[in-house]
C-alpha atoms as a PDB file:
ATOM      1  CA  UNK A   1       2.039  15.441  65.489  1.00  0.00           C
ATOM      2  CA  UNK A   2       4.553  17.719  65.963  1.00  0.00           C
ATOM      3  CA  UNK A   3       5.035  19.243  69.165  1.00  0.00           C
ATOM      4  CA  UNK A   4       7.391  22.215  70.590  1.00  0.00           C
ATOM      5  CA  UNK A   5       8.939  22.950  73.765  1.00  0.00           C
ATOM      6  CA  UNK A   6       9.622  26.869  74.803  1.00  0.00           C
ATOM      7  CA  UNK A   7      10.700  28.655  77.663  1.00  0.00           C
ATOM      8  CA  UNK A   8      12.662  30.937  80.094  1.00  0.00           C
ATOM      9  CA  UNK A   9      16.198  29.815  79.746  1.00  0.00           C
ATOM     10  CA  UNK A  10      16.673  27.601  82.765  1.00  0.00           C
ATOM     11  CA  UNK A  11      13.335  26.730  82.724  1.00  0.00           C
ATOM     12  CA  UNK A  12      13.570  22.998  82.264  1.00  0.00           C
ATOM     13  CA  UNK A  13      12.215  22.749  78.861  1.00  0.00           C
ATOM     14  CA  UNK A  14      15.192  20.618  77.514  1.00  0.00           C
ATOM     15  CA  UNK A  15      14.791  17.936  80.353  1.00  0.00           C
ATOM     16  CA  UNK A  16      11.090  18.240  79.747  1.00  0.00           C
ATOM     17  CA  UNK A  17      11.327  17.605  76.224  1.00  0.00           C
ATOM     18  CA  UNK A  18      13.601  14.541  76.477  1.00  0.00           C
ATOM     19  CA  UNK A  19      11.188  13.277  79.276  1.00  0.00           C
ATOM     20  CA  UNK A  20       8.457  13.484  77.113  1.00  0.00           C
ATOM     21  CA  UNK A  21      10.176  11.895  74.308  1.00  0.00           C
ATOM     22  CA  UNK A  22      11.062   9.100  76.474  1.00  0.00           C
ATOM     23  CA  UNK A  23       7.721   8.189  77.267  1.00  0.00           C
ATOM     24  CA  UNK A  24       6.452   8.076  74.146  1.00  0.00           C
ATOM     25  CA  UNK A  25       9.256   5.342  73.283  1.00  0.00           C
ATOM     26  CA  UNK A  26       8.118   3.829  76.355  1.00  0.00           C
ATOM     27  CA  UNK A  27       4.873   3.572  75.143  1.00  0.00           C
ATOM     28  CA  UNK A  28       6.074   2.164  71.265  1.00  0.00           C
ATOM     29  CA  UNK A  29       5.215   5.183  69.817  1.00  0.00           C
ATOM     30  CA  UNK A  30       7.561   6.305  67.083  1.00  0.00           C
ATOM     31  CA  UNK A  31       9.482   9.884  67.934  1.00  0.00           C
ATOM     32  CA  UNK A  32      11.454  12.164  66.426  1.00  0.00           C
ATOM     33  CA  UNK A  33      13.133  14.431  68.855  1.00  0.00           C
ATOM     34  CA  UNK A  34      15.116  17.162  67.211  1.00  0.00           C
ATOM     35  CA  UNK A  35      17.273  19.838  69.390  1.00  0.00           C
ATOM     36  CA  UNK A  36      16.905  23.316  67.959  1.00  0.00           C
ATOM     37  CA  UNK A  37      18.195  24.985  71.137  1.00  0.00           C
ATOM     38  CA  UNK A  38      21.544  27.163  70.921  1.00  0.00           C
ATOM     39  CA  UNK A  39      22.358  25.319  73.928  1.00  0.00           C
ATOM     40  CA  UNK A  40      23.028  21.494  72.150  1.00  0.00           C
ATOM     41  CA  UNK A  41      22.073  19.547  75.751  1.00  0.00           C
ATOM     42  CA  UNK A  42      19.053  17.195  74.466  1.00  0.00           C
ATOM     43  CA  UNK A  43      21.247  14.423  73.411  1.00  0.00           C
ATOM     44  CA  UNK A  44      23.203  14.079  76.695  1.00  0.00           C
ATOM     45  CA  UNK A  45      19.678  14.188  78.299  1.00  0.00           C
ATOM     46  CA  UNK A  46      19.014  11.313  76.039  1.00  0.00           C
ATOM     47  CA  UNK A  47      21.512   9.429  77.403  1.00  0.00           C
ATOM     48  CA  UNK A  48      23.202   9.911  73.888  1.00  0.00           C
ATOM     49  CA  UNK A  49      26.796   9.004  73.830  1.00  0.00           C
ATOM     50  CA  UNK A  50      27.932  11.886  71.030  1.00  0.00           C
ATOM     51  CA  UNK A  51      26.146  14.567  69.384  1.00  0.00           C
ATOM     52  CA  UNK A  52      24.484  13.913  65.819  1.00  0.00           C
ATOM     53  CA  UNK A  53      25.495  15.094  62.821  1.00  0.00           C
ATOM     54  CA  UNK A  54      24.933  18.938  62.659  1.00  0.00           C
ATOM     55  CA  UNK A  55      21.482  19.607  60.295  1.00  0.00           C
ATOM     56  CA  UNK A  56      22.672  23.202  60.051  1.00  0.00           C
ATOM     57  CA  UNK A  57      26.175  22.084  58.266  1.00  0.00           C
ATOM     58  CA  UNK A  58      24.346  20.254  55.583  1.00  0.00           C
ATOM     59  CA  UNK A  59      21.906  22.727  54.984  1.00  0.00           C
ATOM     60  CA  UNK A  60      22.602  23.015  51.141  1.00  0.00           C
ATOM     61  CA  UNK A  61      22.191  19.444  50.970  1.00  0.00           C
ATOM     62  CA  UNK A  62      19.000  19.337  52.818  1.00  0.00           C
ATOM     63  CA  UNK A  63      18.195  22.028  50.178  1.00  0.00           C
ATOM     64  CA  UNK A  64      18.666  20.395  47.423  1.00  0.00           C
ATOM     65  CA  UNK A  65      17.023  17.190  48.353  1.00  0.00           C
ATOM     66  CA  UNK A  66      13.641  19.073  49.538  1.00  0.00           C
ATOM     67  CA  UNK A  67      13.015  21.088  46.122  1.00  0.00           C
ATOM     68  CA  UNK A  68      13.529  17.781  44.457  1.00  0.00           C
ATOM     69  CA  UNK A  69      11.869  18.958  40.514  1.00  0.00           C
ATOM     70  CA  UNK A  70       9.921  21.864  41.808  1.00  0.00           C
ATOM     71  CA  UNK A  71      10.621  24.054  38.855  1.00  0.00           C
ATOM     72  CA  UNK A  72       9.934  27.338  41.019  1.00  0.00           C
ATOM     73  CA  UNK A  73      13.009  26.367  42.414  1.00  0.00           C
ATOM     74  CA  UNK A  74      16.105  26.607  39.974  1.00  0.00           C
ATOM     75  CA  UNK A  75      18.861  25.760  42.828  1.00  0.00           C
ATOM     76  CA  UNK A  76      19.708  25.655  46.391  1.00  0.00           C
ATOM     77  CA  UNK A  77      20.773  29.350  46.796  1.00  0.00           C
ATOM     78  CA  UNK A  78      17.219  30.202  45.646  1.00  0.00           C
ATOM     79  CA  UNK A  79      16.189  28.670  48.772  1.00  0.00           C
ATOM     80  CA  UNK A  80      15.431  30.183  52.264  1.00  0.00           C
ATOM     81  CA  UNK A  81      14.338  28.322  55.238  1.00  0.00           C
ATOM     82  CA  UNK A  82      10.733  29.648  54.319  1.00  0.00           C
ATOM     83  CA  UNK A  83      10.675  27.976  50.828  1.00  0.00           C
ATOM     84  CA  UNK A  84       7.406  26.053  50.834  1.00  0.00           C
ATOM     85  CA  UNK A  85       7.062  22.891  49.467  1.00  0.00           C
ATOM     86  CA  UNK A  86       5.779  22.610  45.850  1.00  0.00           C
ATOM     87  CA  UNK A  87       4.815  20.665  43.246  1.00  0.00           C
ATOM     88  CA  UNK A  88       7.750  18.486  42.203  1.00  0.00           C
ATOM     89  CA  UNK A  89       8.831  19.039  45.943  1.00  0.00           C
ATOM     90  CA  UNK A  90      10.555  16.412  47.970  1.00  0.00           C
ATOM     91  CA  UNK A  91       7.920  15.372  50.557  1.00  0.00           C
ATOM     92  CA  UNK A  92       9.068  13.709  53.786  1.00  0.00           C
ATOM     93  CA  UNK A  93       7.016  11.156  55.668  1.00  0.00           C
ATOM     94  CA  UNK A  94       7.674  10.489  59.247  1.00  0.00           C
ATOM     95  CA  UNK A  95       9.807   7.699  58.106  1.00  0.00           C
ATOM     96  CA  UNK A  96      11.848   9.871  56.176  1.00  0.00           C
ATOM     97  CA  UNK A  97      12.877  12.043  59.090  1.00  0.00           C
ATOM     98  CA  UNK A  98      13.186   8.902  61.564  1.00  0.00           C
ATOM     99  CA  UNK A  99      16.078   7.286  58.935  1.00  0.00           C
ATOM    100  CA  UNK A 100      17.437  10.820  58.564  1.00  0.00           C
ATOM    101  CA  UNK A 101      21.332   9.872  57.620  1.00  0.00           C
ATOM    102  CA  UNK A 102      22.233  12.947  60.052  1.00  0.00           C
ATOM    103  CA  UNK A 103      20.566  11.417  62.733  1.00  0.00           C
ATOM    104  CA  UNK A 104      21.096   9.091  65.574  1.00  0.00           C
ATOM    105  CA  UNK A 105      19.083   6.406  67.974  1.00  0.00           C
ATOM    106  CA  UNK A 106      19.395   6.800  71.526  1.00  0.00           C
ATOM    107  CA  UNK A 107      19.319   4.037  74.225  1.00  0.00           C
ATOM    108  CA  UNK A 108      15.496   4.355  74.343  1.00  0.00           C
ATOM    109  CA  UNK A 109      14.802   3.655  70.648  1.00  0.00           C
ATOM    110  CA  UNK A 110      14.069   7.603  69.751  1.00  0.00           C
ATOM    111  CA  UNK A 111      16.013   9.144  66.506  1.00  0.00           C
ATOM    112  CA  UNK A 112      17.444  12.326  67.720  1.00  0.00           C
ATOM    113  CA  UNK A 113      18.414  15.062  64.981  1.00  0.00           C
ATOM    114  CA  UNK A 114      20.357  17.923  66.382  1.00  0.00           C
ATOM    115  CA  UNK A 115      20.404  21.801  64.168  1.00  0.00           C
ATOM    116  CA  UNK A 116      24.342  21.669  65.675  1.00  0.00           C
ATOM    117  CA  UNK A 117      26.367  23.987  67.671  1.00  0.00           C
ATOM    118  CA  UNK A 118      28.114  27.208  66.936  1.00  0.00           C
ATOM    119  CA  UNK A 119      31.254  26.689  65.153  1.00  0.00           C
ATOM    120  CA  UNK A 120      34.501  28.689  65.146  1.00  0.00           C
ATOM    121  CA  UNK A 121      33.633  30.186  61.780  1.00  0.00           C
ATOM    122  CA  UNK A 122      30.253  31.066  63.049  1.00  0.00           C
ATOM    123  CA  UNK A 123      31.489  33.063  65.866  1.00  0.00           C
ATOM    124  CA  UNK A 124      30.579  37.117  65.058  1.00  0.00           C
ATOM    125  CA  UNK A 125      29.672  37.229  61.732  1.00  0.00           C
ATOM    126  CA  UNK A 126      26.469  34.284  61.620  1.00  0.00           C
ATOM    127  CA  UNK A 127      22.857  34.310  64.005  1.00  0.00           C
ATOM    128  CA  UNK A 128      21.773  31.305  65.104  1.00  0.00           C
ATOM    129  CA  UNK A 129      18.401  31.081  63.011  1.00  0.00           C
ATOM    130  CA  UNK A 130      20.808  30.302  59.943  1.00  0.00           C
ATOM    131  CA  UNK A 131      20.740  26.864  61.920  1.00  0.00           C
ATOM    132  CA  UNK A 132      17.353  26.478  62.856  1.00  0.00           C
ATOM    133  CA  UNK A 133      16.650  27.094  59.182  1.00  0.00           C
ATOM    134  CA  UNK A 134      17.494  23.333  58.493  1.00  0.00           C
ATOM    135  CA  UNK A 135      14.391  22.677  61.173  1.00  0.00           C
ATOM    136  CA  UNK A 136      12.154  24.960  59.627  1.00  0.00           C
ATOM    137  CA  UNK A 137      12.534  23.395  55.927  1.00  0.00           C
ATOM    138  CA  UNK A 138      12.178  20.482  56.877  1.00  0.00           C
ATOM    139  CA  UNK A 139       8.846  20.806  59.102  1.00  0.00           C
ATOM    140  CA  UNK A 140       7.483  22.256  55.913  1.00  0.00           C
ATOM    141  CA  UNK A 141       8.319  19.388  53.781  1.00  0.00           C
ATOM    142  CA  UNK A 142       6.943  16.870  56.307  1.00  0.00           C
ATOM    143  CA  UNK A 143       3.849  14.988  55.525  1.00  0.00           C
ATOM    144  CA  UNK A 144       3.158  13.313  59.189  1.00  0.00           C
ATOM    145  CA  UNK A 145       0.337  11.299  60.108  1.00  0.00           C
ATOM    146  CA  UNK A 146      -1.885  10.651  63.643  1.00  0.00           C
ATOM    147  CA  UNK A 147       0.156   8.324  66.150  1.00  0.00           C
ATOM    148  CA  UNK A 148       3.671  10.044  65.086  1.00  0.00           C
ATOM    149  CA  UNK A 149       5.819  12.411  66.908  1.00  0.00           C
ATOM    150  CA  UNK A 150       8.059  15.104  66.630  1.00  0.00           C
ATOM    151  CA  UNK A 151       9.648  16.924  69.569  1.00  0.00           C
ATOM    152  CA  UNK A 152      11.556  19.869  69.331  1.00  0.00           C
ATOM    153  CA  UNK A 153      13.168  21.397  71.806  1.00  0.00           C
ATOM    154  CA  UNK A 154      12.986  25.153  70.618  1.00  0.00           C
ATOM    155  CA  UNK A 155      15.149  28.161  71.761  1.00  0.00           C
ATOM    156  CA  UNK A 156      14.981  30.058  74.931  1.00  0.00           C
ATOM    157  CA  UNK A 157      12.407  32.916  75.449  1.00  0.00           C
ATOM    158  CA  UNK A 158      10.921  34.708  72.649  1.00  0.00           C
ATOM    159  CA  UNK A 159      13.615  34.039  70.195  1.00  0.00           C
ATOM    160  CA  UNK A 160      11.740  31.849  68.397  1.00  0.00           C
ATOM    161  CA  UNK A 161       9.431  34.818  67.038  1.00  0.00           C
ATOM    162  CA  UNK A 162      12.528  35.602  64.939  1.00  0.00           C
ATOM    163  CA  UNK A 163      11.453  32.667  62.286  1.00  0.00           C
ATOM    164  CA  UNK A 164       8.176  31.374  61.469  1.00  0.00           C
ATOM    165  CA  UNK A 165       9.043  28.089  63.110  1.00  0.00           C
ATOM    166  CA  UNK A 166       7.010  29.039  65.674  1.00  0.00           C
ATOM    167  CA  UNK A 167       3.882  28.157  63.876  1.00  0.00           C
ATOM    168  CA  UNK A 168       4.967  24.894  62.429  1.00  0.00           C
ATOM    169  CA  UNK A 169       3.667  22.661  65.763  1.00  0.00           C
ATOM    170  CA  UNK A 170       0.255  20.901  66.370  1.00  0.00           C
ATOM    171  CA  UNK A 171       0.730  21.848  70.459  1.00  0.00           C
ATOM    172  CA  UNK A 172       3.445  24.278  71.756  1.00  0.00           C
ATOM    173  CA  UNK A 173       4.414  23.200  75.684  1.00  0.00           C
ATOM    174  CA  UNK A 174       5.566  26.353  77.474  1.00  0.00           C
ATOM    175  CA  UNK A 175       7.497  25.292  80.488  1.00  0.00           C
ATOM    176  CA  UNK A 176       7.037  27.900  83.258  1.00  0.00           C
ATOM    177  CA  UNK A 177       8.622  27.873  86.850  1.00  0.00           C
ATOM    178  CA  UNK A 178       6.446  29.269  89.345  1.00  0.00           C
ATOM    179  CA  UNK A 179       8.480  32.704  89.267  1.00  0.00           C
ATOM    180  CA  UNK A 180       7.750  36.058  87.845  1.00  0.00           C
ATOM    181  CA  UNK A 181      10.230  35.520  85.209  1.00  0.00           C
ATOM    182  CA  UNK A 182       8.743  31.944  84.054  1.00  0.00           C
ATOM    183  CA  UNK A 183       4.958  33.072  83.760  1.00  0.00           C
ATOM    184  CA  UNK A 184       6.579  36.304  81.874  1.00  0.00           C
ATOM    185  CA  UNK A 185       7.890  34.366  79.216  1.00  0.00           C
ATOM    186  CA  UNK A 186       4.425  32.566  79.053  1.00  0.00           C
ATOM    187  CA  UNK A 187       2.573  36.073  78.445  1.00  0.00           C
ATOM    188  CA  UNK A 188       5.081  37.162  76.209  1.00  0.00           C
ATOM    189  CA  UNK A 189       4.668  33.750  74.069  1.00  0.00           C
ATOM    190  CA  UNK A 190       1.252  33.845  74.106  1.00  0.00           C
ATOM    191  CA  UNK A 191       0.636  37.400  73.421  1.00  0.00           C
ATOM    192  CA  UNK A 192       3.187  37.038  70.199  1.00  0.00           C
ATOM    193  CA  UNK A 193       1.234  33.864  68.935  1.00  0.00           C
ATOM    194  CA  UNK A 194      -2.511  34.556  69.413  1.00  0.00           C
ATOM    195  CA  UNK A 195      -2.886  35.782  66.139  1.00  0.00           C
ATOM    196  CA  UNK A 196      -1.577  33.054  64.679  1.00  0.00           C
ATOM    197  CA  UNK A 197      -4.145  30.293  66.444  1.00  0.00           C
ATOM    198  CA  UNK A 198      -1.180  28.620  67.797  1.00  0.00           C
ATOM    199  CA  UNK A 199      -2.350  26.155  70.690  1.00  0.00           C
ATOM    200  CA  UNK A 200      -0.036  26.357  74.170  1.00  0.00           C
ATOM    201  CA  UNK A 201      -0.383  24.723  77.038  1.00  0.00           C
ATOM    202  CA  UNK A 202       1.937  25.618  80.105  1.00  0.00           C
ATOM    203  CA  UNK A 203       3.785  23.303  82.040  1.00  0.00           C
ATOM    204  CA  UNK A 204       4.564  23.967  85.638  1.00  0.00           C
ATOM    205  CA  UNK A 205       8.102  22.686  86.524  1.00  0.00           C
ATOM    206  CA  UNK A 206      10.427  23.248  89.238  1.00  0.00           C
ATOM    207  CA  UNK A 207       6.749  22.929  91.684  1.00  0.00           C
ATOM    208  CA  UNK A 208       7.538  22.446  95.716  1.00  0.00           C
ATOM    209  CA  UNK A 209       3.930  22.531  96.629  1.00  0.00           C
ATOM    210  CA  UNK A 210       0.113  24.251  96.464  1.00  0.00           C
ATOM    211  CA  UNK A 211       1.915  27.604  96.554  1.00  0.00           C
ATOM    212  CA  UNK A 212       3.445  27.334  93.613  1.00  0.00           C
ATOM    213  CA  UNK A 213       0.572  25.843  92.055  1.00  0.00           C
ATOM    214  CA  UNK A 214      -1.773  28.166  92.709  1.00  0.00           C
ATOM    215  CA  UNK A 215       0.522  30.529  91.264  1.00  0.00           C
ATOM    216  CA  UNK A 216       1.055  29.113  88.208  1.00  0.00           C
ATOM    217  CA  UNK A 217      -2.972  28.868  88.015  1.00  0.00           C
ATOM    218  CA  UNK A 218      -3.450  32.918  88.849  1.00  0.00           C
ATOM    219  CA  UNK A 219      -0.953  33.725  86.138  1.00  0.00           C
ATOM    220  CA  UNK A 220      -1.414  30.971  83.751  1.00  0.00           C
ATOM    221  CA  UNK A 221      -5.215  30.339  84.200  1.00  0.00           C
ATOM    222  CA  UNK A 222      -6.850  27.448  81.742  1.00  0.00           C
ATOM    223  CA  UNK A 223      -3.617  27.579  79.715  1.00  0.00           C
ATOM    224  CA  UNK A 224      -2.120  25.344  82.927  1.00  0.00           C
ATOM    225  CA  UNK A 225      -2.448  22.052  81.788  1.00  0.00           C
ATOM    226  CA  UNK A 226      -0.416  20.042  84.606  1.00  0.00           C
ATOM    227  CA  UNK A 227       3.009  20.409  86.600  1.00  0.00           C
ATOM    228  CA  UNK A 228       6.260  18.558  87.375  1.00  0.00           C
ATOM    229  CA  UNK A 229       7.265  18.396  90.758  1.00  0.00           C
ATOM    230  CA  UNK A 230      10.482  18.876  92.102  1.00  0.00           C
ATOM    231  CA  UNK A 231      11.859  15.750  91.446  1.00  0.00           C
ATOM    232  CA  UNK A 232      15.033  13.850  93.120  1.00  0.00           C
ATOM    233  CA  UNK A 233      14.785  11.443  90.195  1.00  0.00           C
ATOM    234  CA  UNK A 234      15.177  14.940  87.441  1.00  0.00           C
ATOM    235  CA  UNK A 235      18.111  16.155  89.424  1.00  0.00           C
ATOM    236  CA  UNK A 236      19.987  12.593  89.334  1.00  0.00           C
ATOM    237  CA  UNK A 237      19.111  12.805  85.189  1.00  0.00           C
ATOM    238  CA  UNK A 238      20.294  16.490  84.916  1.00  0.00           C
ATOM    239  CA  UNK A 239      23.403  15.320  86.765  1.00  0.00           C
ATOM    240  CA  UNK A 240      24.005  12.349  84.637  1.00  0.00           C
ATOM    241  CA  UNK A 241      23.508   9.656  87.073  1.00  0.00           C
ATOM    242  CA  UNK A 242      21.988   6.518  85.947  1.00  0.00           C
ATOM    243  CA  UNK A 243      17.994   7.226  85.514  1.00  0.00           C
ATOM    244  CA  UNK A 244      15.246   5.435  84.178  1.00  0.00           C
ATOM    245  CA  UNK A 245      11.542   6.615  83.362  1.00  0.00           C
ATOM    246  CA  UNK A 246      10.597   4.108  86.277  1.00  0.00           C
ATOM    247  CA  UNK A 247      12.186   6.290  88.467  1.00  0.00           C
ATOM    248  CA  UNK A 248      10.198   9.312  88.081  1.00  0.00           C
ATOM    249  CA  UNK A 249       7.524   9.981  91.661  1.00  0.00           C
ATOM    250  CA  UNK A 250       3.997   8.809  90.355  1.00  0.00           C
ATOM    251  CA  UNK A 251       2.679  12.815  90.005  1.00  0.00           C
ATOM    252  CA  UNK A 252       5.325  13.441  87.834  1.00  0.00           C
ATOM    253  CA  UNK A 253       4.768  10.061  85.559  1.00  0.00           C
ATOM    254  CA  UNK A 254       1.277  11.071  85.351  1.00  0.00           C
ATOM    255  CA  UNK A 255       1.960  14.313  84.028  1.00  0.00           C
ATOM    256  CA  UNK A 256       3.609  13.108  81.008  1.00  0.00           C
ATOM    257  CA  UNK A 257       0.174  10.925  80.439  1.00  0.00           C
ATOM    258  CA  UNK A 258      -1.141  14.440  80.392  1.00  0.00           C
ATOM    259  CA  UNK A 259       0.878  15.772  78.081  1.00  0.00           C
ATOM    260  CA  UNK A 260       0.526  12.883  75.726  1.00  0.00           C
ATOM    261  CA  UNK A 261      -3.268  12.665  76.186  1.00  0.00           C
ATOM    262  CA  UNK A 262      -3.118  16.653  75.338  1.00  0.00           C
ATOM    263  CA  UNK A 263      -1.170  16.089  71.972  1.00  0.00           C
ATOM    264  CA  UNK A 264      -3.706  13.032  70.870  1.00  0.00           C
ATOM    265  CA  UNK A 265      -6.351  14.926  71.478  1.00  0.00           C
ATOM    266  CA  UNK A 266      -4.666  17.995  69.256  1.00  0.00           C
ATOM    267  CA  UNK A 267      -6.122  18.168  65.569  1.00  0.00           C
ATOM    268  CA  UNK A 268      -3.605  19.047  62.951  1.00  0.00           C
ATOM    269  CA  UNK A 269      -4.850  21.726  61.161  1.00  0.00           C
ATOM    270  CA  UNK A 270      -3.228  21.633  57.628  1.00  0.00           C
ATOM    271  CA  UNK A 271      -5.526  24.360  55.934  1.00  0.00           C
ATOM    272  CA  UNK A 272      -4.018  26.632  58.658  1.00  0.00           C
ATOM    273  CA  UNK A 273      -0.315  25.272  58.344  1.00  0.00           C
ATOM    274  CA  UNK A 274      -0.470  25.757  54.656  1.00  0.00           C
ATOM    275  CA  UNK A 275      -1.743  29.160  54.702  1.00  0.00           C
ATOM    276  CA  UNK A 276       0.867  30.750  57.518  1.00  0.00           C
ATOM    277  CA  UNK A 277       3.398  28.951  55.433  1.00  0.00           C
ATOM    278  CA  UNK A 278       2.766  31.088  52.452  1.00  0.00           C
ATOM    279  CA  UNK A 279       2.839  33.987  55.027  1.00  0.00           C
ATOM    280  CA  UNK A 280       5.777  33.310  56.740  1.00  0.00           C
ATOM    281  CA  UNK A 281       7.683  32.941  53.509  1.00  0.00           C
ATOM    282  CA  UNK A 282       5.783  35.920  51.521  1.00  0.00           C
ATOM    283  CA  UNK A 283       7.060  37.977  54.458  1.00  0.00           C
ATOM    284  CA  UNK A 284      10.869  36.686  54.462  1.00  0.00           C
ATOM    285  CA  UNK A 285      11.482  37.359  50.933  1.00  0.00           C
ATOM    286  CA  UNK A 286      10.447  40.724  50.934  1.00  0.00           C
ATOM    287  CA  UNK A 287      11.990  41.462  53.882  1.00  0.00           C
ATOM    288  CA  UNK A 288      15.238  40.263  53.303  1.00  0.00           C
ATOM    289  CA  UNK A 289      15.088  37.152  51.018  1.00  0.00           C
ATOM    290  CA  UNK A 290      15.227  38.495  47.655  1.00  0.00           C
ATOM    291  CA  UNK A 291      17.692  41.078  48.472  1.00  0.00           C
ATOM    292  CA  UNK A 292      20.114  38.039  49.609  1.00  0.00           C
ATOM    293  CA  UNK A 293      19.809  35.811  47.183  1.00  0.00           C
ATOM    294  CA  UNK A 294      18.667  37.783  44.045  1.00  0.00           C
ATOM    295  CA  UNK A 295      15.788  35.882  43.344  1.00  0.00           C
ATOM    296  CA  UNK A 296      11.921  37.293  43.161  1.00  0.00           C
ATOM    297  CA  UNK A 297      11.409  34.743  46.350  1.00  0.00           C
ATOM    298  CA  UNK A 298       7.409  35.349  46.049  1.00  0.00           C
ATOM    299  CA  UNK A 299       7.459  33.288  43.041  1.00  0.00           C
ATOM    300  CA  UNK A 300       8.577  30.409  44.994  1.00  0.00           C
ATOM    301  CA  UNK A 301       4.845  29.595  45.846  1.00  0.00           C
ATOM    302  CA  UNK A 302       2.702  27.463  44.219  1.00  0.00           C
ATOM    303  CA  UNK A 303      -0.626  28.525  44.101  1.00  0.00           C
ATOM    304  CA  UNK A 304      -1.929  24.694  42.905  1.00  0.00           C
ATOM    305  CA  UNK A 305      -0.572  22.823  45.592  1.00  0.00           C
ATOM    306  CA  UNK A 306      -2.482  21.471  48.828  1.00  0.00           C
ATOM    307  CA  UNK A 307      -0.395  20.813  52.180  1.00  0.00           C
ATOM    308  CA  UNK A 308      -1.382  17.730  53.731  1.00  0.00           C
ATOM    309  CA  UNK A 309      -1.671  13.847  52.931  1.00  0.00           C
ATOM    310  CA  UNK A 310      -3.820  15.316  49.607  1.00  0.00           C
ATOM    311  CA  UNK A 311      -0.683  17.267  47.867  1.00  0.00           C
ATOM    312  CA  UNK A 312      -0.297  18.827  44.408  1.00  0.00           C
ATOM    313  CA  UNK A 313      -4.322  18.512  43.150  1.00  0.00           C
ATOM    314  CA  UNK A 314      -3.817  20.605  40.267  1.00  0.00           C
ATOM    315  CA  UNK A 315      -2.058  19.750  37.416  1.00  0.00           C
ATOM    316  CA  UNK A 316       1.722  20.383  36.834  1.00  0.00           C
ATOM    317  CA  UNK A 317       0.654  21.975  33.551  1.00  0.00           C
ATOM    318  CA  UNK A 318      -0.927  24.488  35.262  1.00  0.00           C
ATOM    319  CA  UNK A 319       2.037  26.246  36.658  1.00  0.00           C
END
């Protein structure tokens, strides 16, 4: 399952994501986490000693590896981050993306991947989705099954309408203070995905008491699924004192049980992914795609292939 993380910046969905990703571990549960933030924090939240290896500097690599013998695909500058997986397509299981080379383990067994910060030759002439474009491909390319997880902590705000990453999770946690800002950035997430069925749930964080619960319930309504407490324990993490998941107050263990039990409970829709994949990319390449790289980009798509466990029915023939 593949799950996302959004919010106000300052919100807490970094910490949240690594806490989450942590209990899964806990639990023996194999997870991915992968930071797609422009803010590269998750690893030191992870208790990571160094980054990983930037996914956004390998990107014509990762390029070339996914299109594998997909003949709609003649070379890695014909590729966007949209390009969806066809057949003849390098297909990733969840194994695949745990034994990433540009990857790392962290002290609580989780492989971290990391889209990479800003570099000098970035600075004025590149956007940040250029990055995120690594996390995007490979999402499409993955092939994951129940019991698996993928965390991503996403980019601040609404930013991450500027991609169709947005659509690529099972369950997207927005992580809302109790603050006119933090339930702003809900409604503007949810109002900018509801036509794409994507399923939120809001996390309350940053919560002193039935105040700001109650507020989080008048703005959020059903889409409140549970809330973090102020927590002595988070502040000692976010500070980079020693911390351990044993240390969280009991409230705030339990609501990571919620947001597992949320996630499990989640069916993947791959009818749906495979369709707003098409969409996402259709859209790209006539927005801007084929003008970049010269290519009809629209052609990319294979019309005989089937997202999911059950891939490329149709015959290759048939192209």
């Amino acid at each position: 399952m593949r799950v996302a993380f959004v919010g106000k910046g300052g919100s807490g969905k970094t910490t949240m994501s690594a806490l989450f990703a942590r209990h899964l571990a806990s639990q023996g549960a194999p997870v991915v986490a992968i930071d797609a933030d422009i803010n590269q924090h998750l690893a030191l939240v992870l208790g990571a000693d160094r980054q990983p290896a930037p996914l956004g500097a390998h990107l014509t690599e990762i390029k070339n590896h996914l299109r594998g013998d997909n003949p709609l695909i003649p070379s890695a500058d014909a590729m966007v981050k949209t390009t969806p997986p066809g057949r003849g397509s390098t297909l990733l299981r969840f194994d695949d993306l745990a034994s990433h080379p540009l990857g790392l383990t962290t002290p609580d067994g989780l492989r971290l991947l990391a889209t990479g910060p800003f570099g000098d030759d970035d600075l004025g002439v590149a956007c940040y989705h250029s990055k995120v474009g690594a996390v995007e491909l490979l999402l499409n390319h993955l092939v994951d099954g129940p019991g698996e997880y993928v965390v991503v902590d996403m980019t601040a705000g609404a930013d991450s309408f500027a991609s169709g990453l947005f659509s690529r999770f099972d369950l997207t946690f927005v992580v809302a203070e109790p603050t006119l800002q933090g339930v702003g950035v809900y409604r503007q997430y949810r109002d900018h995905s509801a036509p794409y069925d994507v399923a939120l749930a809001v996390v309350g964080n940053k919560v002193h008491g039935p105040a700001d619960v109650d507020f989080l319930r008048e703005h959020a309504g059903d889409d409140l699924l549970t809330w973090v407490e102020h927590s002595a324990a988070v502040r000692a993490l976010e500070q980079g004192r020693p911390f351990a998941l044993g240390d969280l107050e009991p409230a705030n263990a339990d609501a990571l049980t919620v947001l597992r039990k949320a996630v499990d409970q989640q069916e993947k829709d791959w009818q749906r992914f495979g369709r707003q994949t098409v969409e996402f990319h259709l859209r790209n390449a006539r927005a801007w795609g084929n003008a970049k790289t010269g290519h009809d980009l629209t052609r990319q798509v294979d019309h005989g292939f089937v997202f999911g466990p059950r891939h490329a029915t149709v015959p290759a023939g048939d192209l």
